[in-house]
Every structure is written in C-alpha cells, then in structure tokens.
PDB file of N, CA and C in Angstrom:
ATOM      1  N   UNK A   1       6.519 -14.551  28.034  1.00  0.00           N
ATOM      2  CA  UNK A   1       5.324 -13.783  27.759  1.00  0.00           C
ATOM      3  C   UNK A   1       5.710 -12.302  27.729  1.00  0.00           C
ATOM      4  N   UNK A   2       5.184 -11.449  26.665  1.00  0.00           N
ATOM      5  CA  UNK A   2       5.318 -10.336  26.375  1.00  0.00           C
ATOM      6  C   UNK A   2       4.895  -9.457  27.838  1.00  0.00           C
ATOM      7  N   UNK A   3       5.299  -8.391  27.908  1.00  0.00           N
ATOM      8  CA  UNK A   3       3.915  -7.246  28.568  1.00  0.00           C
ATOM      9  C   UNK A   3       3.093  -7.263  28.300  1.00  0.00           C
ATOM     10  N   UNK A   4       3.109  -6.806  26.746  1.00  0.00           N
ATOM     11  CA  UNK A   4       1.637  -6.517  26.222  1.00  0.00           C
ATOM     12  C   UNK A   4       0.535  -7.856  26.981  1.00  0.00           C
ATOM     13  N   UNK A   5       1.047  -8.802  26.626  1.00  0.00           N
ATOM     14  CA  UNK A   5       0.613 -10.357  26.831  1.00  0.00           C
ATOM     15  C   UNK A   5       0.369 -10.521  28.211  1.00  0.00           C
ATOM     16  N   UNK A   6       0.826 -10.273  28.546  1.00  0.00           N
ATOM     17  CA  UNK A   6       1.203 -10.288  30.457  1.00  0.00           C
ATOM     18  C   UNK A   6      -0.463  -9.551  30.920  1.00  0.00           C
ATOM     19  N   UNK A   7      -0.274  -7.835  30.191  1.00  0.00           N
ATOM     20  CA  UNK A   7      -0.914  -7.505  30.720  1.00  0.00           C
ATOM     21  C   UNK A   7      -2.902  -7.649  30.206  1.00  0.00           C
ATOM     22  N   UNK A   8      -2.630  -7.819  28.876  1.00  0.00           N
ATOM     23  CA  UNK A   8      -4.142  -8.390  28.401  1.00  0.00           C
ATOM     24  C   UNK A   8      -4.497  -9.978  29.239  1.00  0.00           C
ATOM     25  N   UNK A   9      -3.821 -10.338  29.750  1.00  0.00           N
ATOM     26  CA  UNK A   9      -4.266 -11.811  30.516  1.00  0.00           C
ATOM     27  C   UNK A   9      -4.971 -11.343  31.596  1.00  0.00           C
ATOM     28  N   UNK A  10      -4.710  -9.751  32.096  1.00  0.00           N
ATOM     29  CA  UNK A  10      -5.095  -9.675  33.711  1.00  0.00           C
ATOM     30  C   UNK A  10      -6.170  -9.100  33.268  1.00  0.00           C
ATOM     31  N   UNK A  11      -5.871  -7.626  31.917  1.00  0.00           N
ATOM     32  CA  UNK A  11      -6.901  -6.617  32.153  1.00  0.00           C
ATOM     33  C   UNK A  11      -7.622  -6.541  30.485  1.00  0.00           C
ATOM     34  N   UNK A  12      -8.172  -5.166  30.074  1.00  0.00           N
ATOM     35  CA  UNK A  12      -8.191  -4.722  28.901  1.00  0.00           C
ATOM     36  C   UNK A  12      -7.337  -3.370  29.148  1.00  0.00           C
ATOM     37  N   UNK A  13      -7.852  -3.003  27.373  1.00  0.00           N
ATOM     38  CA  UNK A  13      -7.618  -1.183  27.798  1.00  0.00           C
ATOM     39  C   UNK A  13      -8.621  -0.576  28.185  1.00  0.00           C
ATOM     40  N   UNK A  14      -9.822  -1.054  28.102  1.00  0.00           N
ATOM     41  CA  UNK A  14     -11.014  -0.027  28.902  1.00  0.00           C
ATOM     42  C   UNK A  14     -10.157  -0.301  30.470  1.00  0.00           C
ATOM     43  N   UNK A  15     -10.362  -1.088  30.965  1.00  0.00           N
ATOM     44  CA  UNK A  15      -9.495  -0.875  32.669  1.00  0.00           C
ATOM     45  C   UNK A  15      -8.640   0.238  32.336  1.00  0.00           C
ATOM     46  N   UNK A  16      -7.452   0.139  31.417  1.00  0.00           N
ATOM     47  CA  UNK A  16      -6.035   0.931  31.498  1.00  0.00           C
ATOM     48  C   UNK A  16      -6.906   2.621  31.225  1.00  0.00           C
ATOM     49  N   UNK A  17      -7.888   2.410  30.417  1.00  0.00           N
ATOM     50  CA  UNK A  17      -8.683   4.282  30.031  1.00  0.00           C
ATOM     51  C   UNK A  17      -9.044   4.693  31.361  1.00  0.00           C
ATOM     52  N   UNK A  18      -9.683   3.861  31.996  1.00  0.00           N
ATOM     53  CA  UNK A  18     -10.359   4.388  33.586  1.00  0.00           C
ATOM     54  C   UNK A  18      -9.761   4.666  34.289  1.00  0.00           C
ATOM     55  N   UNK A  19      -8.311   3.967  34.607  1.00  0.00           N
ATOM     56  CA  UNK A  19      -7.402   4.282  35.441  1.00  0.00           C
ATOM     57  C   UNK A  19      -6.581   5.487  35.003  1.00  0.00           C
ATOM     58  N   UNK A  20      -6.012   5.303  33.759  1.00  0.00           N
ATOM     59  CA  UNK A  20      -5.110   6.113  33.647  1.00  0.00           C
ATOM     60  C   UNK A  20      -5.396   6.498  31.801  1.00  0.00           C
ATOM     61  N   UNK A  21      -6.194   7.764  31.796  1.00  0.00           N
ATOM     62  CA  UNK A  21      -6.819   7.662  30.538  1.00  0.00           C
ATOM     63  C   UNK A  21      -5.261   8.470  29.068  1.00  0.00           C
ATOM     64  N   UNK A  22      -4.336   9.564  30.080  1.00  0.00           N
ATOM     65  CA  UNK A  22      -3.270   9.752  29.040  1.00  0.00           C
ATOM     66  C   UNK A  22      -2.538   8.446  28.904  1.00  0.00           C
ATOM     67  N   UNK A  23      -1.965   7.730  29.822  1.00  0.00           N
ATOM     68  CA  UNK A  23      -1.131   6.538  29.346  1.00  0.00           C
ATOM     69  C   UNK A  23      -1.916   5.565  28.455  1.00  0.00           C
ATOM     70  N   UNK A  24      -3.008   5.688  27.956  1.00  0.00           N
ATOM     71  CA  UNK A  24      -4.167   4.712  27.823  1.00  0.00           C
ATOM     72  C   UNK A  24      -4.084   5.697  26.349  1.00  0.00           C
ATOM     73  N   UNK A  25      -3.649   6.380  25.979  1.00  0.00           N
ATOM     74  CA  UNK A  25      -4.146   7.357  24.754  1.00  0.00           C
ATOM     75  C   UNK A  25      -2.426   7.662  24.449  1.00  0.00           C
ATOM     76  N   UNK A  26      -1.419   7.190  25.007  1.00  0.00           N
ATOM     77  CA  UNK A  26      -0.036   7.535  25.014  1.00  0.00           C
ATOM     78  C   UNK A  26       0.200   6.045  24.129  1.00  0.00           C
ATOM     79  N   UNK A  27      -0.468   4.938  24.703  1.00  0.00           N
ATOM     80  CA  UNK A  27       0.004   3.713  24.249  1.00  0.00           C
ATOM     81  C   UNK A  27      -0.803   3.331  23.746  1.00  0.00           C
ATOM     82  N   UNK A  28      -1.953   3.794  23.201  1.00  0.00           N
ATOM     83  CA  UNK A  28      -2.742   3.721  21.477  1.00  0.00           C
ATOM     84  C   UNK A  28      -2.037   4.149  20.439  1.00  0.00           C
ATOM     85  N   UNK A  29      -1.509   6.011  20.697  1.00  0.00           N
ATOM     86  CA  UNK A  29      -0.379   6.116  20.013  1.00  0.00           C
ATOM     87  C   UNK A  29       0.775   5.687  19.304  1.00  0.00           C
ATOM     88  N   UNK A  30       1.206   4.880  20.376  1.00  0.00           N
ATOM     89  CA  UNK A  30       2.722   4.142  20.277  1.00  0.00           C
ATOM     90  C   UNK A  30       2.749   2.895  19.461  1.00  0.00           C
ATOM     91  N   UNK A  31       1.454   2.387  19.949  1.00  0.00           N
ATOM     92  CA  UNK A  31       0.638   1.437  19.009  1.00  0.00           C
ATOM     93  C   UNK A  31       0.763   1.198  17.331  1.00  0.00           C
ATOM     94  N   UNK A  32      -0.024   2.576  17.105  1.00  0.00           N
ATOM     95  CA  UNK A  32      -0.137   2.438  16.060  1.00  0.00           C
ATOM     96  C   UNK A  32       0.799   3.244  15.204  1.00  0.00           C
ATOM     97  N   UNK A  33       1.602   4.148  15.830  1.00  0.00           N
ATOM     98  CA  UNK A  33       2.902   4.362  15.060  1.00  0.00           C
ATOM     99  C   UNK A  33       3.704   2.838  14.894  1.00  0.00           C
ATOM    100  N   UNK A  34       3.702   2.079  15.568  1.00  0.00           N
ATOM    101  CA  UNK A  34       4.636   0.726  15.671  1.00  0.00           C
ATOM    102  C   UNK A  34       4.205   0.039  14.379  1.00  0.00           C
ATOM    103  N   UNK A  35       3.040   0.254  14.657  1.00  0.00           N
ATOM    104  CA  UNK A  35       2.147  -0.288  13.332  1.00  0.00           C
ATOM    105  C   UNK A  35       2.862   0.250  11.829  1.00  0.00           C
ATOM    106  N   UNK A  36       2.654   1.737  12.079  1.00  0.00           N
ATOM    107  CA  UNK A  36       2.828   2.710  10.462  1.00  0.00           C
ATOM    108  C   UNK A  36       4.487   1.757  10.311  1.00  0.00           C
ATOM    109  N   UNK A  37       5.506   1.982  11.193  1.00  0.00           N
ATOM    110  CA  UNK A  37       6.658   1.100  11.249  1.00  0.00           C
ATOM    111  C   UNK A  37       6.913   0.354  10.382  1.00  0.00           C
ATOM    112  N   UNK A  38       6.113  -0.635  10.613  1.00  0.00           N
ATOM    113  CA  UNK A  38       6.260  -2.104  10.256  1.00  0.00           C
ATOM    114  C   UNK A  38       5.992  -1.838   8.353  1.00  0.00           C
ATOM    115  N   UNK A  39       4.469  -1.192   8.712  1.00  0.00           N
ATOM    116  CA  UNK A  39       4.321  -1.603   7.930  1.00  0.00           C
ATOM    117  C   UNK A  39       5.244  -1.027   6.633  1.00  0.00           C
ATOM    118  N   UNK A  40       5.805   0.389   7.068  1.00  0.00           N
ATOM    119  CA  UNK A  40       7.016   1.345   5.938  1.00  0.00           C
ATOM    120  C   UNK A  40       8.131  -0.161   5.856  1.00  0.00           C
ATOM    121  N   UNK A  41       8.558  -0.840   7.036  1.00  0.00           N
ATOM    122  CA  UNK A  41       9.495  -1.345   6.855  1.00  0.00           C
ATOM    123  C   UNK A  41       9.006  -2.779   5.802  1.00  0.00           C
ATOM    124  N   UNK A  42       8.221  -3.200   6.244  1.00  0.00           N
ATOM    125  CA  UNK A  42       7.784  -4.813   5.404  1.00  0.00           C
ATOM    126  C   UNK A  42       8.154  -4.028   3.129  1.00  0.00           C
ATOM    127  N   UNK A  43       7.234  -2.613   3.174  1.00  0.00           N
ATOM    128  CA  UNK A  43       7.530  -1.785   1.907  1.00  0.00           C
ATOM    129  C   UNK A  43       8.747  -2.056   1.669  1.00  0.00           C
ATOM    130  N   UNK A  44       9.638  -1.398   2.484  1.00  0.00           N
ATOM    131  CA  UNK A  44      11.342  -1.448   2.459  1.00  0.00           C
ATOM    132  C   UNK A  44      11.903  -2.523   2.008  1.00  0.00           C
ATOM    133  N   UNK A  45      11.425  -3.804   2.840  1.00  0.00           N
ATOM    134  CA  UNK A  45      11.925  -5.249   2.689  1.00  0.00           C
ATOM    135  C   UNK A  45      11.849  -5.233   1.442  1.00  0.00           C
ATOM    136  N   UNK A  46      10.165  -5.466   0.591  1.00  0.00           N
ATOM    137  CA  UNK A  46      10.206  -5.902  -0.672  1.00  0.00           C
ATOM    138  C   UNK A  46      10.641  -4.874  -1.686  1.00  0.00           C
ATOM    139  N   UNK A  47      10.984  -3.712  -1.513  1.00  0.00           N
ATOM    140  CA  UNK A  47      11.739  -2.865  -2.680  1.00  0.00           C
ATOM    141  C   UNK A  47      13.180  -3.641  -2.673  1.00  0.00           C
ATOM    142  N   UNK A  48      13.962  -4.223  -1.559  1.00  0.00           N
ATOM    143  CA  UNK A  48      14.617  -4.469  -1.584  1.00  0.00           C
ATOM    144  C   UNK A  48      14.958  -5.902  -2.103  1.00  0.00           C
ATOM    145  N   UNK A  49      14.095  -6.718  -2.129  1.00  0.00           N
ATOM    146  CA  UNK A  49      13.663  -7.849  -2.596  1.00  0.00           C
ATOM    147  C   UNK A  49      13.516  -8.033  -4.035  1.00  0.00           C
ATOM    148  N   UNK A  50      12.923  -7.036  -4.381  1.00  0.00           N
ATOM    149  CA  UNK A  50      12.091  -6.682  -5.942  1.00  0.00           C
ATOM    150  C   UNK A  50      13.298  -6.192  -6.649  1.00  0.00           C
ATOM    151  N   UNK A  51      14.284  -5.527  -6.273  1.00  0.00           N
ATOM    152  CA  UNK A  51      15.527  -4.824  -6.347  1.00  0.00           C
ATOM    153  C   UNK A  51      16.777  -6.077  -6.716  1.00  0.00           C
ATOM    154  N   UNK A  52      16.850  -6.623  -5.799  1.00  0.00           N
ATOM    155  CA  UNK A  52      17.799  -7.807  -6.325  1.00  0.00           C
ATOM    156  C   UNK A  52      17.559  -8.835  -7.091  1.00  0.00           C
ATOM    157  N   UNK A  53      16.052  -9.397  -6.937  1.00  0.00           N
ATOM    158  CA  UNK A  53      15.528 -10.058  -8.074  1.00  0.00           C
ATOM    159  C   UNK A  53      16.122  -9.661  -9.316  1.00  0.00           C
ATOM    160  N   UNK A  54      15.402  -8.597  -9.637  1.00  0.00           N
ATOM    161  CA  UNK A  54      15.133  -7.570 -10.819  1.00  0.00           C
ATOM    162  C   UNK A  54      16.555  -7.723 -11.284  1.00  0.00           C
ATOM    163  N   UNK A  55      18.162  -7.325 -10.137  1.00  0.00           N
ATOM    164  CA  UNK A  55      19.437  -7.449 -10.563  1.00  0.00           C
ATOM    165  C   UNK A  55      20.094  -9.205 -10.900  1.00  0.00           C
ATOM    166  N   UNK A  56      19.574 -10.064 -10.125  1.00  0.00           N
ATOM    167  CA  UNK A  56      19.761 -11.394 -10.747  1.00  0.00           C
ATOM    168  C   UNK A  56      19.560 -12.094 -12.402  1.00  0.00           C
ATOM    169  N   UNK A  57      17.922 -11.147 -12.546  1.00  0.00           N
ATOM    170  CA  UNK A  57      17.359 -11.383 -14.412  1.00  0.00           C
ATOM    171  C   UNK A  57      18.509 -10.829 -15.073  1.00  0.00           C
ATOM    172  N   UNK A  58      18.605  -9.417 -14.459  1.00  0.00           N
ATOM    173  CA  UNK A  58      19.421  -9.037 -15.712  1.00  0.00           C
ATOM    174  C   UNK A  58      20.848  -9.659 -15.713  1.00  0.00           C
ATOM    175  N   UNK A  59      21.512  -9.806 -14.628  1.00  0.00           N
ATOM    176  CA  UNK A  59      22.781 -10.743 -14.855  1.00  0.00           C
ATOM    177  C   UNK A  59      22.895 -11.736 -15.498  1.00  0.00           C
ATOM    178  N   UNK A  60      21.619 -12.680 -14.957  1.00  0.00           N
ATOM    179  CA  UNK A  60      21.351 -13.934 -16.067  1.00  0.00           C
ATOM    180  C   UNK A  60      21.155 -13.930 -17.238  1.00  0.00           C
ATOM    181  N   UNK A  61      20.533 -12.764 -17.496  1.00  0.00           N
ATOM    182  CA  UNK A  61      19.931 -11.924 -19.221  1.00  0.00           C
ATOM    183  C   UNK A  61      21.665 -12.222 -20.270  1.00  0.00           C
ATOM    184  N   UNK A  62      22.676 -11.089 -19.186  1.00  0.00           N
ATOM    185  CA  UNK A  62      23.332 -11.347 -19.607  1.00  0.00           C
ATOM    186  C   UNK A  62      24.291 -12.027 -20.194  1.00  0.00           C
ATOM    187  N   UNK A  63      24.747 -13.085 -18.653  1.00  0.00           N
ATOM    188  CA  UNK A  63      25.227 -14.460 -18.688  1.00  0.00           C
ATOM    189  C   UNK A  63      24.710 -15.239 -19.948  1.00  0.00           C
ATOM    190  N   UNK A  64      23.800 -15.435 -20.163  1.00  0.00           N
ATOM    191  CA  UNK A  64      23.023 -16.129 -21.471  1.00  0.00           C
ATOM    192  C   UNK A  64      22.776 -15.252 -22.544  1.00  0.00           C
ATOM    193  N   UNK A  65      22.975 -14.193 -22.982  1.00  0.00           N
ATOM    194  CA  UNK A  65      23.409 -13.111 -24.118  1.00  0.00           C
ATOM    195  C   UNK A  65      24.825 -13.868 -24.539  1.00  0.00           C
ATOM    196  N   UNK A  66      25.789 -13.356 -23.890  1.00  0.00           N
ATOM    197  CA  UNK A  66      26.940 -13.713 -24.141  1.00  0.00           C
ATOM    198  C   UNK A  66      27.275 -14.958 -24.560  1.00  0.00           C
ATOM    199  N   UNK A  67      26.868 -16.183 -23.551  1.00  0.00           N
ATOM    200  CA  UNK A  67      26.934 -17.499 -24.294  1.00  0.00           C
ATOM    201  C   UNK A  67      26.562 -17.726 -25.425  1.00  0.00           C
ATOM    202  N   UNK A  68      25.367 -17.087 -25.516  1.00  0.00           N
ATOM    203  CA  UNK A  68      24.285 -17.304 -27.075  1.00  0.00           C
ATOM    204  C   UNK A  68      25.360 -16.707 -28.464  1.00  0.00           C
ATOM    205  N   UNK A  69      26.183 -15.475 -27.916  1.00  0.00           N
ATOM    206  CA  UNK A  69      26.918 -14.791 -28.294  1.00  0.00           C
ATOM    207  C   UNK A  69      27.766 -16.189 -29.094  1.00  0.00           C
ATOM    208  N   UNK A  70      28.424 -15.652 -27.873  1.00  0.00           N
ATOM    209  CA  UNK A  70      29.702 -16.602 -28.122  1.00  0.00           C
ATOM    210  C   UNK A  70      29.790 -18.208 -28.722  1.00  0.00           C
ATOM    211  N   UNK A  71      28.784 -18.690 -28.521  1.00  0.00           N
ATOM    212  CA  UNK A  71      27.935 -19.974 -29.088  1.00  0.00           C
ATOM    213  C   UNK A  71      28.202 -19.973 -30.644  1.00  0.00           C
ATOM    214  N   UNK A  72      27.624 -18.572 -30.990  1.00  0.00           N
ATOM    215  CA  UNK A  72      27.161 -18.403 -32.592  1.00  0.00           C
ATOM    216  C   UNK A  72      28.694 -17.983 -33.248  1.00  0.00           C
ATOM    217  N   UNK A  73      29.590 -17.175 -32.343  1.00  0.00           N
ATOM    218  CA  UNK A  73      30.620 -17.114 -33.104  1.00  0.00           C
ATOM    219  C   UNK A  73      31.302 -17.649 -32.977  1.00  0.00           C
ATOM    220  N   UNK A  74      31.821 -19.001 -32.481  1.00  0.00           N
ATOM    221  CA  UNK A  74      32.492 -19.692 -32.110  1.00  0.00           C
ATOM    222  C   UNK A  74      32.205 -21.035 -33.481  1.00  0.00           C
ATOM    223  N   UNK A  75      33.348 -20.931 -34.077  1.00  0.00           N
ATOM    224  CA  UNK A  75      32.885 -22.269 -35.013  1.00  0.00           C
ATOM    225  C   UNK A  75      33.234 -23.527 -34.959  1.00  0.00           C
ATOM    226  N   UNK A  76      32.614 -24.750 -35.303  1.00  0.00           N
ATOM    227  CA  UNK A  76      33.775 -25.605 -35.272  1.00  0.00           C
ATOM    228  C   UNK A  76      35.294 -25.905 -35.754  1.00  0.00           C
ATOM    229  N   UNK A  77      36.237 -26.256 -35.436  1.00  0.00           N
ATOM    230  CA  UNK A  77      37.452 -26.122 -35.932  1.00  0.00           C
ATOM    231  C   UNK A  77      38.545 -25.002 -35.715  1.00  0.00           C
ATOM    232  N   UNK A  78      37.366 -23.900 -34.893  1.00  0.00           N
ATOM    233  CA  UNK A  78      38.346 -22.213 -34.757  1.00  0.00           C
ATOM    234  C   UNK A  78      39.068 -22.465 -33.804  1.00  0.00           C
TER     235      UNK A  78
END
C-alpha cells in the first residue's frame, strides 16, 4: 500500500488542511505538478510512438518501391 493509500484509509485532506494547512497546500502542489508530469510525459511517449511508426511506413514505402522497382526491370531470361 502506497502512502498516499495508507494515508486516505485513516484520514482526508480536510483533516491534513486543519492540522497542518502549508503541508496540506505543499502537497496539492506536488500533486498536481506530478500530474502536469505525466501528463508532458504520456505527450512525449506518443511523439515518440507517432515518430517511429511514421519511420517504419516510410521504410516499408521503400522496401516495396524498390521491389516494385526491381520487379519491373528485371526480365525474364536477364
């Protein structure tokens, strides 16, 4: 079990604001930067995703250019 997990089983954050209202406004913060994080990184993932795709078509583009190529000039008997 997480902290986070640990500690929503006992309390909320209204408890954590009453008690201790900067750590309670420190780790909303932290929160939701973790959040902005993710979510720049998940972006990252699929540029990177979209990126090699994108380099597989065109290899294959090619791979099958060339055959098609070479197909047509290739005669019988040469």
């Amino acid at each position: 079990m997480s902290e986070k997990e640990l500690f929503m089983s006992r309390w909320d954050l209204d408890d954590l604001k009453q008690i201790d209202p900067e750590l309670h406004e420190a780790l909303l913060d932290q929160e939701s930067m973790l959040a902005e994080h993710q979510a720049a990184m998940q972006r990252g993932w699929a540029a990177a995703l979209k990126r090699m795709e994108d380099e597989e078509i065109a290899r294959a583009r090619q791979v099958f250019s060339g055959a098609t190529v070479t197909s047509v000039r290739e005669k019988p008997g040469d």
